[in-house]
PDB file of N, CA and C in Angstrom:
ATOM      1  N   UNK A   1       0.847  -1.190   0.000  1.00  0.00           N
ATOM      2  CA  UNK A   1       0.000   0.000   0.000  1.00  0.00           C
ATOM      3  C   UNK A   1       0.879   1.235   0.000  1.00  0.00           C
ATOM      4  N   UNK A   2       0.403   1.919  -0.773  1.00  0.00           N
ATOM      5  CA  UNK A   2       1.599   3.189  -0.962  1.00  0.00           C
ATOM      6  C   UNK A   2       0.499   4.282  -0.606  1.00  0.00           C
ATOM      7  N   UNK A   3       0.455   5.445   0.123  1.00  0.00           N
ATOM      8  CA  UNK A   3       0.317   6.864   0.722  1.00  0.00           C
ATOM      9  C   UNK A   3       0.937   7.482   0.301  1.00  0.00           C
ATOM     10  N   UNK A   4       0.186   8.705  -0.202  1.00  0.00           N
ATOM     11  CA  UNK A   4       1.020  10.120  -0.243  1.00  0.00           C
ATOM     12  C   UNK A   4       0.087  11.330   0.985  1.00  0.00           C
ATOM     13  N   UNK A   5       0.503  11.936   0.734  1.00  0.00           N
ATOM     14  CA  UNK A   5       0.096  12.853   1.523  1.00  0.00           C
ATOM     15  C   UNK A   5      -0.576  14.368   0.842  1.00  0.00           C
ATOM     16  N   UNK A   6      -1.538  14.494   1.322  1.00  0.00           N
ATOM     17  CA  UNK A   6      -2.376  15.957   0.479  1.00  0.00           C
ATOM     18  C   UNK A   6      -3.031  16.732   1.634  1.00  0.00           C
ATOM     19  N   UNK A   7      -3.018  18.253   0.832  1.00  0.00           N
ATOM     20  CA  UNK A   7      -3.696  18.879   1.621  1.00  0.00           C
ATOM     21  C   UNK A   7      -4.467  19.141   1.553  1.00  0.00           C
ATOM     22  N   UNK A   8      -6.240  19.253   2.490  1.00  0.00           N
ATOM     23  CA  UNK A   8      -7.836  19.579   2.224  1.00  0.00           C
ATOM     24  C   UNK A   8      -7.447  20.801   2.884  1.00  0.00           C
ATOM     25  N   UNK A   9      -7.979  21.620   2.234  1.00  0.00           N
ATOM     26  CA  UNK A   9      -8.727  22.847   3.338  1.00  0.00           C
ATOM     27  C   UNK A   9     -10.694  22.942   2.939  1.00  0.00           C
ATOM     28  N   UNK A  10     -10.469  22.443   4.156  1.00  0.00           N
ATOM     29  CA  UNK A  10     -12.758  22.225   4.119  1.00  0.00           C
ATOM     30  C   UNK A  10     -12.974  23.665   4.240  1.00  0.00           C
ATOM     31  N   UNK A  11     -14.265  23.889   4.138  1.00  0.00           N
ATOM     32  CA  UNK A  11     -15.362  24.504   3.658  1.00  0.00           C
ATOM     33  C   UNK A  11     -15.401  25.612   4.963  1.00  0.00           C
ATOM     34  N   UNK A  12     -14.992  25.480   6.257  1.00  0.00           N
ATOM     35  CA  UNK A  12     -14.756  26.478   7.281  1.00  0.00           C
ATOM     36  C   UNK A  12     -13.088  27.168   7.228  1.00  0.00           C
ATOM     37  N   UNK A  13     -12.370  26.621   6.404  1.00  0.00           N
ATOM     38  CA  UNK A  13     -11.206  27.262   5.850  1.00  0.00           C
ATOM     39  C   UNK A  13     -10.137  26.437   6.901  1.00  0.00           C
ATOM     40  N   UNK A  14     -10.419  24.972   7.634  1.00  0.00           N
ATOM     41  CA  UNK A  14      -9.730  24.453   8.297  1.00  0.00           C
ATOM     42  C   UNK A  14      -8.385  23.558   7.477  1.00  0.00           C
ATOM     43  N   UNK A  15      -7.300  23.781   7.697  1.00  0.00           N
ATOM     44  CA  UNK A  15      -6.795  22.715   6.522  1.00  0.00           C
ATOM     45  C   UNK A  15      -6.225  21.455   7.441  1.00  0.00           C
ATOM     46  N   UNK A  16      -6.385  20.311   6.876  1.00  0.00           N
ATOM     47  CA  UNK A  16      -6.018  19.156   6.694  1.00  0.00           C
ATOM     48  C   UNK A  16      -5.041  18.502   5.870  1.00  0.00           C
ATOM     49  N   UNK A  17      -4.401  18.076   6.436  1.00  0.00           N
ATOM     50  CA  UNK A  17      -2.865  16.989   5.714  1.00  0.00           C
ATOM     51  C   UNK A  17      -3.426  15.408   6.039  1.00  0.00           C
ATOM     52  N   UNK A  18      -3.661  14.821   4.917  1.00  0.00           N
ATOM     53  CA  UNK A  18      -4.142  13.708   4.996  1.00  0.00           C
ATOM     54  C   UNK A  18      -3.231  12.585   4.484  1.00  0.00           C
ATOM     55  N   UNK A  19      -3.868  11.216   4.911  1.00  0.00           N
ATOM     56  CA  UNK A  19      -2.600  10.537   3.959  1.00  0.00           C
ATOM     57  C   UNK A  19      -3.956   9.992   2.612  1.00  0.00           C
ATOM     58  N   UNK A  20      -3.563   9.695   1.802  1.00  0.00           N
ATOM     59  CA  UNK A  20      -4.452   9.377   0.645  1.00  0.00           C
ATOM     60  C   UNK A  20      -3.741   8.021  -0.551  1.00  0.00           C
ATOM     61  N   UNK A  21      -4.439   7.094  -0.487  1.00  0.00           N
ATOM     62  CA  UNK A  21      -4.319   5.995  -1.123  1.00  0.00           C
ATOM     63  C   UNK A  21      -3.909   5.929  -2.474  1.00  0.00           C
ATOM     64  N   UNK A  22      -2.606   5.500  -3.027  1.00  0.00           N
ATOM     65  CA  UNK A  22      -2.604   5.439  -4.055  1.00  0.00           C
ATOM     66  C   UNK A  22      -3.000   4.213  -4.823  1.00  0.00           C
ATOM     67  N   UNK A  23      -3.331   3.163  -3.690  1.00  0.00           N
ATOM     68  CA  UNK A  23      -3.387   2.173  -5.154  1.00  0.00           C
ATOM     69  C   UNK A  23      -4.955   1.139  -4.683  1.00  0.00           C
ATOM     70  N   UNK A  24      -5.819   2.203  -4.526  1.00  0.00           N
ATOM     71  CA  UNK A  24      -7.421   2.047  -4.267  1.00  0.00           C
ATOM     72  C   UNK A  24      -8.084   2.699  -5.529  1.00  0.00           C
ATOM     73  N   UNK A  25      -7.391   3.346  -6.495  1.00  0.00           N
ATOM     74  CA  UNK A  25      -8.171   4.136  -7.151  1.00  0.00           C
ATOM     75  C   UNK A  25      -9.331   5.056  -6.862  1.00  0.00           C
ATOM     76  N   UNK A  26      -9.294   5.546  -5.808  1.00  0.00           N
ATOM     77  CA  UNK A  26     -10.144   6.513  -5.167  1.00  0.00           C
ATOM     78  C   UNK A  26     -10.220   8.035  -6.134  1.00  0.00           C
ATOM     79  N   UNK A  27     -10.881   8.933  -5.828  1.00  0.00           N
ATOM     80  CA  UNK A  27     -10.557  10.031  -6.281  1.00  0.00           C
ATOM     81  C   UNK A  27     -10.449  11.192  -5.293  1.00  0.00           C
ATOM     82  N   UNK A  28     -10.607  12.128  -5.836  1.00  0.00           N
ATOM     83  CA  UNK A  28     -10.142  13.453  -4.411  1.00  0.00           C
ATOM     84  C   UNK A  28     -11.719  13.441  -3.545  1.00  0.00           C
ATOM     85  N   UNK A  29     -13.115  13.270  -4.222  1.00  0.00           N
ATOM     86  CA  UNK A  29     -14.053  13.576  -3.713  1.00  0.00           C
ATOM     87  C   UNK A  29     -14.400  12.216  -2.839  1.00  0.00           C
ATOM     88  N   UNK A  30     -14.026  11.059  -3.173  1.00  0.00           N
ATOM     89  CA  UNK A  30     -13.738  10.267  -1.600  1.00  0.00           C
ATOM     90  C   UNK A  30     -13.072  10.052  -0.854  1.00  0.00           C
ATOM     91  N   UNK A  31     -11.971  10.862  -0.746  1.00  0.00           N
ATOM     92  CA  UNK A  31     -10.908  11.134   0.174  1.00  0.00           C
ATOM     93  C   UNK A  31     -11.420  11.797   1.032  1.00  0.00           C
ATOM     94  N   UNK A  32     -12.240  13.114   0.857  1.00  0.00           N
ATOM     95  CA  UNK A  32     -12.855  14.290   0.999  1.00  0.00           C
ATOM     96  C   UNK A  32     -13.668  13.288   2.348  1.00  0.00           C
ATOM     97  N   UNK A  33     -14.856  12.389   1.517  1.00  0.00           N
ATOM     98  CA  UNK A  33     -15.846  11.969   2.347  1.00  0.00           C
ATOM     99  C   UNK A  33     -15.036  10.784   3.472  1.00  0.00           C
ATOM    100  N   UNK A  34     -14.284  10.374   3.026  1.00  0.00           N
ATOM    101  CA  UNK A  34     -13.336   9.102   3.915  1.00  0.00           C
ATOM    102  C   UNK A  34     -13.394  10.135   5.229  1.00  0.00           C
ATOM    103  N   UNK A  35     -12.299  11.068   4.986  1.00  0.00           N
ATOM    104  CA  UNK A  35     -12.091  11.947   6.566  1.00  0.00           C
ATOM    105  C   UNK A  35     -12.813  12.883   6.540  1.00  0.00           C
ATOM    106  N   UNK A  36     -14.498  12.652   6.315  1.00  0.00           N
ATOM    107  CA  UNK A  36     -15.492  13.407   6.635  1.00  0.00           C
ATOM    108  C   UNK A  36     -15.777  14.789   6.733  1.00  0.00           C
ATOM    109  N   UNK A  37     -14.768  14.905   5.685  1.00  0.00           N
ATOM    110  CA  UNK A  37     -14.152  16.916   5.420  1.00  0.00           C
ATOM    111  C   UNK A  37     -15.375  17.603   5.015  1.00  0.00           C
ATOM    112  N   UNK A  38     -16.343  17.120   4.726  1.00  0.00           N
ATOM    113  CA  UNK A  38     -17.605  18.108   4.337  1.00  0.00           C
ATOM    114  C   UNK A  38     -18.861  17.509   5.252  1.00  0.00           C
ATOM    115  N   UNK A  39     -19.456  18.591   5.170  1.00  0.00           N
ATOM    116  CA  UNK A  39     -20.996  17.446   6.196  1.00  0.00           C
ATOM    117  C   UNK A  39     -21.907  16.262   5.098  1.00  0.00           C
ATOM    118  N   UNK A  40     -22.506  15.518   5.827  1.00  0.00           N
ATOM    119  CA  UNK A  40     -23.051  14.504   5.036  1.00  0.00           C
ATOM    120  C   UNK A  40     -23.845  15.148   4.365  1.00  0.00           C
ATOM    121  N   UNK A  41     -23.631  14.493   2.952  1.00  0.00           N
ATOM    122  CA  UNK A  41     -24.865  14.969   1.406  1.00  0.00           C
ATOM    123  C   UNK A  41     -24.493  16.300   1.187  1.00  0.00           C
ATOM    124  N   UNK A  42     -23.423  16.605   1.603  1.00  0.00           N
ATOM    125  CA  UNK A  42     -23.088  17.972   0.708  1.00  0.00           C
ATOM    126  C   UNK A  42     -21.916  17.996  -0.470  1.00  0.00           C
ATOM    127  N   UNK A  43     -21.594  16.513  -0.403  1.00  0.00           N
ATOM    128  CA  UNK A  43     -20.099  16.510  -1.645  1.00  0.00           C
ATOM    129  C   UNK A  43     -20.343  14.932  -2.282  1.00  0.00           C
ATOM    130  N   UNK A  44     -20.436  14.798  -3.427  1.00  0.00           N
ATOM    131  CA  UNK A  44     -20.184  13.442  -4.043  1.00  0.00           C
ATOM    132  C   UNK A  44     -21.647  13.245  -4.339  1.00  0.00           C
ATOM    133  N   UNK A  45     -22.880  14.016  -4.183  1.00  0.00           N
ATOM    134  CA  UNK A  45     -24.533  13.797  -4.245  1.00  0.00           C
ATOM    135  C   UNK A  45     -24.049  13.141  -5.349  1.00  0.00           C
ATOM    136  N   UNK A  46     -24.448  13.225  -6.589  1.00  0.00           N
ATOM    137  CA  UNK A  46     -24.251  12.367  -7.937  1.00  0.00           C
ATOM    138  C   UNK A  46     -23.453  11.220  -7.901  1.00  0.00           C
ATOM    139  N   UNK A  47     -22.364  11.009  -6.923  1.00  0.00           N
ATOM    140  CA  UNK A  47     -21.918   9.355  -6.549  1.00  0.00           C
ATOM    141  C   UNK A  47     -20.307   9.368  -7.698  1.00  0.00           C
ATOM    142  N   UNK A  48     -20.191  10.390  -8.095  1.00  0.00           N
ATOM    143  CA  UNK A  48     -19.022  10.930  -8.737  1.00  0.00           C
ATOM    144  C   UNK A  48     -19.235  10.434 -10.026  1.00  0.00           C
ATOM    145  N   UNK A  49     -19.947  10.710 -10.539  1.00  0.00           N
ATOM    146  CA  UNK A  49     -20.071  11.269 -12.067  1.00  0.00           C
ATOM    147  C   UNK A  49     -20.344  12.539 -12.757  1.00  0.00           C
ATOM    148  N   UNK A  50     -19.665  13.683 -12.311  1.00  0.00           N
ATOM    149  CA  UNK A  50     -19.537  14.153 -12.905  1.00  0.00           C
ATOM    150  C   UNK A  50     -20.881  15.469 -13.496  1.00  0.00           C
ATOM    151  N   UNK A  51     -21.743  15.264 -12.400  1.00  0.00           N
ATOM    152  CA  UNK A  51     -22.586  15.409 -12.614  1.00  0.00           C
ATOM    153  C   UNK A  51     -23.665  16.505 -12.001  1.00  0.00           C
ATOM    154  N   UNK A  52     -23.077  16.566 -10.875  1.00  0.00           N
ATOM    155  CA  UNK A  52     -23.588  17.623  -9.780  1.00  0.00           C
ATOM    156  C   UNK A  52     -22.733  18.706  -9.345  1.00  0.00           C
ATOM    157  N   UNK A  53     -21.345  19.017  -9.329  1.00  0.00           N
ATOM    158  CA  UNK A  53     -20.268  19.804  -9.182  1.00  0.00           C
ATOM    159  C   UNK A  53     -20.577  19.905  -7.768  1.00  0.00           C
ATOM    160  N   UNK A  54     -21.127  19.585  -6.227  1.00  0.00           N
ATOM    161  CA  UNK A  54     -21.089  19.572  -5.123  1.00  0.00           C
ATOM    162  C   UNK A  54     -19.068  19.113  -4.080  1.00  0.00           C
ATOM    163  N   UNK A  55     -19.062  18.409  -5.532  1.00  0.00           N
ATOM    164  CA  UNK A  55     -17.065  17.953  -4.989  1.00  0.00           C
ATOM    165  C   UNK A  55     -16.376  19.579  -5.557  1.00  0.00           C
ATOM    166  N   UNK A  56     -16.646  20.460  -6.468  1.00  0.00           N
ATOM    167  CA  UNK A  56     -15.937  21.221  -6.380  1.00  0.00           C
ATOM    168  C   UNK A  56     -14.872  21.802  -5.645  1.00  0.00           C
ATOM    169  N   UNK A  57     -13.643  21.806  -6.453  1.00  0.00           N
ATOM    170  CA  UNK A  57     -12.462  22.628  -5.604  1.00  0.00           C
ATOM    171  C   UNK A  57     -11.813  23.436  -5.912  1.00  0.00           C
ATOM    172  N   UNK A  58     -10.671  24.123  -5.262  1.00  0.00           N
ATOM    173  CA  UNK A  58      -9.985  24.908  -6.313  1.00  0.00           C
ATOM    174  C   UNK A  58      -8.582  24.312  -5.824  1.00  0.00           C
ATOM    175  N   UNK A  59      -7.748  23.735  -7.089  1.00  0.00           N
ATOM    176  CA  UNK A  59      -6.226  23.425  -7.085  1.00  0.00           C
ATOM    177  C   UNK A  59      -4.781  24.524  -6.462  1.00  0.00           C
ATOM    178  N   UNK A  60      -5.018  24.357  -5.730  1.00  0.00           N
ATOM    179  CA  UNK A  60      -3.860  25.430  -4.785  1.00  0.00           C
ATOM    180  C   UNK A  60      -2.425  25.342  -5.147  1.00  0.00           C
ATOM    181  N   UNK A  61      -2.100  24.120  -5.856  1.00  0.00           N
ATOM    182  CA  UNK A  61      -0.501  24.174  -5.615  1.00  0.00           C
ATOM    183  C   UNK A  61      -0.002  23.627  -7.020  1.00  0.00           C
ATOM    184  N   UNK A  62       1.096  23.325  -7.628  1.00  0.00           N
ATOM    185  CA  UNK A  62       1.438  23.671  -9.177  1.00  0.00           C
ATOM    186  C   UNK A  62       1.129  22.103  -9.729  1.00  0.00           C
ATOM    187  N   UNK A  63       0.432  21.460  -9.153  1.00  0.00           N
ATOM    188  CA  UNK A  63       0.385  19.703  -9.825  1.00  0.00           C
ATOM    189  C   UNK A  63       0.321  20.004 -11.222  1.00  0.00           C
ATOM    190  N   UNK A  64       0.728  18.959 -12.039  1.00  0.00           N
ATOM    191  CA  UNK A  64      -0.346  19.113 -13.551  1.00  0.00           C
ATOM    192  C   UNK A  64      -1.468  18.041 -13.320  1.00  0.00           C
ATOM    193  N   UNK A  65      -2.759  18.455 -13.572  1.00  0.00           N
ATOM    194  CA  UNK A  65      -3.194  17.354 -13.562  1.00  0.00           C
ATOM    195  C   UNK A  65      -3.754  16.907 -15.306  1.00  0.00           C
ATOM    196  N   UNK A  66      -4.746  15.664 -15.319  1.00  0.00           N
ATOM    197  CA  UNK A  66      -5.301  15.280 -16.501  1.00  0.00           C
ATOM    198  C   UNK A  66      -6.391  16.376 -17.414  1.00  0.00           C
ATOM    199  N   UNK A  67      -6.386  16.383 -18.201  1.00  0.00           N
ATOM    200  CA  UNK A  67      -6.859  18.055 -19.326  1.00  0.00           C
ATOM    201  C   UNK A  67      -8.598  17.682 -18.376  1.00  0.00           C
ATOM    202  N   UNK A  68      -9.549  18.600 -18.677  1.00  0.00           N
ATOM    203  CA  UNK A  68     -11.089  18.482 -17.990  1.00  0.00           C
ATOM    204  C   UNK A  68     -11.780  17.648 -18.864  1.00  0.00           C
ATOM    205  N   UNK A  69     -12.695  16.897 -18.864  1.00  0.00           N
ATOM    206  CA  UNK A  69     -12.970  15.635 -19.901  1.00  0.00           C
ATOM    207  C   UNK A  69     -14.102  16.590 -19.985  1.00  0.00           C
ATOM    208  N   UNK A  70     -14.762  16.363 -21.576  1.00  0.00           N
ATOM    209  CA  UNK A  70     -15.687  17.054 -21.821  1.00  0.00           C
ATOM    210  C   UNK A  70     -16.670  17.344 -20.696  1.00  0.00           C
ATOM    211  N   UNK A  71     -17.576  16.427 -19.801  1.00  0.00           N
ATOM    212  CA  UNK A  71     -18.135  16.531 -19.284  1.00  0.00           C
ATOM    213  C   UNK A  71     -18.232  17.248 -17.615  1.00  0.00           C
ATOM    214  N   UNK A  72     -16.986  17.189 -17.321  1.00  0.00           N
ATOM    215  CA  UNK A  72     -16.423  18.037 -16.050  1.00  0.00           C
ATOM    216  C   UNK A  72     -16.334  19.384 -16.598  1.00  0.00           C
ATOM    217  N   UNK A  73     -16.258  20.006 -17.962  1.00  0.00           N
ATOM    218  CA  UNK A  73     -15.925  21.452 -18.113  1.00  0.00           C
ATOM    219  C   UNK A  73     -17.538  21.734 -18.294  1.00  0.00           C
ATOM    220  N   UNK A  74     -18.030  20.785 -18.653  1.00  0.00           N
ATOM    221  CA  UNK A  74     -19.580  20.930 -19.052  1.00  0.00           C
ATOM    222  C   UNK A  74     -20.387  21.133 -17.154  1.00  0.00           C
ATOM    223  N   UNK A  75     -20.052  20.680 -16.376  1.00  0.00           N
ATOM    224  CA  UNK A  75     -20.619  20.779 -15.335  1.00  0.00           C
ATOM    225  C   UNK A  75     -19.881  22.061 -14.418  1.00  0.00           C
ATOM    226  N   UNK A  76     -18.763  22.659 -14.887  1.00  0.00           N
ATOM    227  CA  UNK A  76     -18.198  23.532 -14.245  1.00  0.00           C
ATOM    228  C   UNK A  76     -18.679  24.782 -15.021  1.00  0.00           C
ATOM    229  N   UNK A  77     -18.740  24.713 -16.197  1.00  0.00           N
ATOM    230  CA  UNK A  77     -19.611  25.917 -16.532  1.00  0.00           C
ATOM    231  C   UNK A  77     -21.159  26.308 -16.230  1.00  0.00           C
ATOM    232  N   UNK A  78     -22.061  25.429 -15.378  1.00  0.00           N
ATOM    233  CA  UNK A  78     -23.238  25.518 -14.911  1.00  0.00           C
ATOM    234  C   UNK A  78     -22.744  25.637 -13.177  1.00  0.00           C
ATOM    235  N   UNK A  79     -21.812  25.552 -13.357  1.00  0.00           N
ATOM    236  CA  UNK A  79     -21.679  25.133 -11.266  1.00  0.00           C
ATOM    237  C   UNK A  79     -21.498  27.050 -10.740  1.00  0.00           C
ATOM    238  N   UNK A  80     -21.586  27.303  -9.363  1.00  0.00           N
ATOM    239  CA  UNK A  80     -21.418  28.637  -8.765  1.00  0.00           C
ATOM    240  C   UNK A  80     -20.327  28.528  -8.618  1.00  0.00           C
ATOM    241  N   UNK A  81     -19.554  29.626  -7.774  1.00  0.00           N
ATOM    242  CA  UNK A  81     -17.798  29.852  -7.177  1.00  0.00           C
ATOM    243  C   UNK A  81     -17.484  29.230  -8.168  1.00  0.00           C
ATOM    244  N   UNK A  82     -17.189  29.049  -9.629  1.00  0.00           N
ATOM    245  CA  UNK A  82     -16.040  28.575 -10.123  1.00  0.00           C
ATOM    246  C   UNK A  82     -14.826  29.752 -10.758  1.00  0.00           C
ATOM    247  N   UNK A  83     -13.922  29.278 -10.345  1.00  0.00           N
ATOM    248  CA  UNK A  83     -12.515  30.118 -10.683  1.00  0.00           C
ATOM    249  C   UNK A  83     -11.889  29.480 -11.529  1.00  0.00           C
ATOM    250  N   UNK A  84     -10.503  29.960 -12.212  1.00  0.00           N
ATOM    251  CA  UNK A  84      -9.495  29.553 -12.908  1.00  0.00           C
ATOM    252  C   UNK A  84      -9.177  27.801 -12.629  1.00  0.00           C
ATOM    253  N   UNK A  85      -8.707  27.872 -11.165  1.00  0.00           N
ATOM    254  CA  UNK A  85      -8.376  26.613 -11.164  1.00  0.00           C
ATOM    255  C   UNK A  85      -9.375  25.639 -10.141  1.00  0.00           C
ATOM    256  N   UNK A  86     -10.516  25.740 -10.401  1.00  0.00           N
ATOM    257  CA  UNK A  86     -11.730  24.711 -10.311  1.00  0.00           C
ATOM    258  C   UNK A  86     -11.685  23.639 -10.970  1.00  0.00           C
ATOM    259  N   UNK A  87     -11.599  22.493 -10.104  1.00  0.00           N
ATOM    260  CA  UNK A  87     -11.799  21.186 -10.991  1.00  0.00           C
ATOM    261  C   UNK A  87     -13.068  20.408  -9.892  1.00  0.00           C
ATOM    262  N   UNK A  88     -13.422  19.316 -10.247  1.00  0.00           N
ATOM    263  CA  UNK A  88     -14.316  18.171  -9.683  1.00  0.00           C
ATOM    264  C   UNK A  88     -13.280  17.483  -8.949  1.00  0.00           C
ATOM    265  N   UNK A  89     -13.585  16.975  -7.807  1.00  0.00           N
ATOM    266  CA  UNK A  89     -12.708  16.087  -6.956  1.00  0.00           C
ATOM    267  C   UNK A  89     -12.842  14.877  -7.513  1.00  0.00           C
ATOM    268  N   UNK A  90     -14.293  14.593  -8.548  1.00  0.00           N
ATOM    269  CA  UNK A  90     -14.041  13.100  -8.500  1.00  0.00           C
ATOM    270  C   UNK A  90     -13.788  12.895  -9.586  1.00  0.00           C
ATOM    271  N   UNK A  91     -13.330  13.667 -10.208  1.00  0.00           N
ATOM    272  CA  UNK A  91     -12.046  13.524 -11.772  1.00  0.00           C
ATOM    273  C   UNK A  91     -11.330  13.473 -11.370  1.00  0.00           C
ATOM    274  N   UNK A  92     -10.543  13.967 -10.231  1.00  0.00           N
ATOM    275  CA  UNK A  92      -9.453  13.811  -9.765  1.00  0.00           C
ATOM    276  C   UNK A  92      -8.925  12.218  -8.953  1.00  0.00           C
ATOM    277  N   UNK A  93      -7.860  11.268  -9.823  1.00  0.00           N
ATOM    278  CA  UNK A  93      -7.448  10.353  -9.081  1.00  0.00           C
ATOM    279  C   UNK A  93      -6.612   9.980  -8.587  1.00  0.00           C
ATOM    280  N   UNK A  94      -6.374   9.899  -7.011  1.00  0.00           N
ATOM    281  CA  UNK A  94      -5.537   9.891  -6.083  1.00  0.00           C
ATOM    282  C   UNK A  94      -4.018   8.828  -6.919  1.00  0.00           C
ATOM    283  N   UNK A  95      -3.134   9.382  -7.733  1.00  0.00           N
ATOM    284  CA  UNK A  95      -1.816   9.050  -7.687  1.00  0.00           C
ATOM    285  C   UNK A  95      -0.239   9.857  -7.594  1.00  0.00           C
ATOM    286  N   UNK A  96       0.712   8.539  -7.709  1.00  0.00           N
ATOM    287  CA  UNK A  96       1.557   8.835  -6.541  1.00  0.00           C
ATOM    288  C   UNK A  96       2.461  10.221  -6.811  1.00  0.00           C
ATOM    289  N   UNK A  97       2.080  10.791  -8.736  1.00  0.00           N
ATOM    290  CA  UNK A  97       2.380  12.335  -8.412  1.00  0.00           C
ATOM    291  C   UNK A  97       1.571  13.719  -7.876  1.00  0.00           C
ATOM    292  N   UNK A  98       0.850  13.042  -7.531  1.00  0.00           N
ATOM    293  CA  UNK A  98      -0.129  14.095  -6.823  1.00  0.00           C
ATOM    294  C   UNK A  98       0.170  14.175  -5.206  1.00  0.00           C
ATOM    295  N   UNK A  99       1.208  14.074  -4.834  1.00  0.00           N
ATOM    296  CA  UNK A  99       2.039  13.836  -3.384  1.00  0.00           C
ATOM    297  C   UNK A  99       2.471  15.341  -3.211  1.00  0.00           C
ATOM    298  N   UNK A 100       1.701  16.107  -1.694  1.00  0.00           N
ATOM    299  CA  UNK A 100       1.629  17.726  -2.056  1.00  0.00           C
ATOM    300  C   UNK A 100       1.085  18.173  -2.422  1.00  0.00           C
ATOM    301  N   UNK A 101      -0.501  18.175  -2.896  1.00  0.00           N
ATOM    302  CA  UNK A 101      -1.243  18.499  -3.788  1.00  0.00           C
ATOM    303  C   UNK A 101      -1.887  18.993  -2.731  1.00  0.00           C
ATOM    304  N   UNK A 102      -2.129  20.176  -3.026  1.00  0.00           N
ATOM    305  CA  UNK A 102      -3.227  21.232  -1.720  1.00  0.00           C
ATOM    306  C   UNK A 102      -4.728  22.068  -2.948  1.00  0.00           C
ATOM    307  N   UNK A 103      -5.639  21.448  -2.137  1.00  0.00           N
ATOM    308  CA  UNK A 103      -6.738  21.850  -2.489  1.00  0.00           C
ATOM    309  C   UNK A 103      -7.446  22.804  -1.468  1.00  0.00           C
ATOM    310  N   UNK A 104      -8.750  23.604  -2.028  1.00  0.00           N
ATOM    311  CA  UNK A 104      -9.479  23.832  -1.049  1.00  0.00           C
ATOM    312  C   UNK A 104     -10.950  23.360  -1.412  1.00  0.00           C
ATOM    313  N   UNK A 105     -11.431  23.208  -0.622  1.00  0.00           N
ATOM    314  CA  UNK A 105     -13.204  22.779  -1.166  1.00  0.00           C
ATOM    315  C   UNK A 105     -13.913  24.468  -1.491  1.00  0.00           C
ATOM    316  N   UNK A 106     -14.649  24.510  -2.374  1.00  0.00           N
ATOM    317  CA  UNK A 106     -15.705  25.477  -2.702  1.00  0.00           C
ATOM    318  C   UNK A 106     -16.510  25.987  -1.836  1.00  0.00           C
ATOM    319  N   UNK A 107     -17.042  26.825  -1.967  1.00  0.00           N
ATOM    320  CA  UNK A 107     -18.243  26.889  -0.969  1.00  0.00           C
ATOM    321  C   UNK A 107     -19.367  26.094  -1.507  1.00  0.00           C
ATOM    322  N   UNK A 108     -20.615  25.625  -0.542  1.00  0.00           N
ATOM    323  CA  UNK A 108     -21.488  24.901  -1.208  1.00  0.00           C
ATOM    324  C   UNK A 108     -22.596  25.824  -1.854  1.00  0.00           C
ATOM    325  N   UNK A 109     -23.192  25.341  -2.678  1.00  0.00           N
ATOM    326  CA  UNK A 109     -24.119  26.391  -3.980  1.00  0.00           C
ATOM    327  C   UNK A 109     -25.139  26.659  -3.301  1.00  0.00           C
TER     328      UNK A 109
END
């Protein structure tokens, strides 16, 4: 089992250093719900497809990640608070170069 380590900052602006699974295939928006960083039914409603933008975040620190798949830019252009570097947590999947990766959660809509 390999861990890296990331940073949440939840929704009261608390930040968190977590350790996060690399080889579960998880994504950022069940990491999120694993250490219960948002209140229940406020992140992942759609079950991570892509579909509800409630995982919204904004990318804090220089990762590259994977380009926005049609359908994540399609749900970020209907979503509120979105900025420059807004992505979906559950496009996002926990690997081992994403070690350092500081997010913050959105506010909820």
């Amino acid at each position: 089992m390999s861990d890296i380590k990331i940073t949440i900052i939840d929704r009261q602006g608390v930040e968190h250093q977590v350790d996060a699974p690399t080889d579960m295939n998880m994504n950022l928006m069940e990491v999120v719900r694993s250490y219960e960083l948002a209140a229940e039914g406020t992140i992942g409603i759609c079950g991570g497809m892509a579909m509800c933008a409630s995982c919204q975040c904004y990318i804090l620190s220089d990762h590259e990640l994977p380009a926005l798949s049609y359908d994540e830019d399609l749900m970020l252009a209907e979503a509120f608070h979105v900025k420059e570097n807004s992505r979906l947590g559950c496009q996002i999947f926990i690997k081992e170069e994403l070690a350092g990766l500081r997010v913050a959660l959105a506010p909820e809509a």
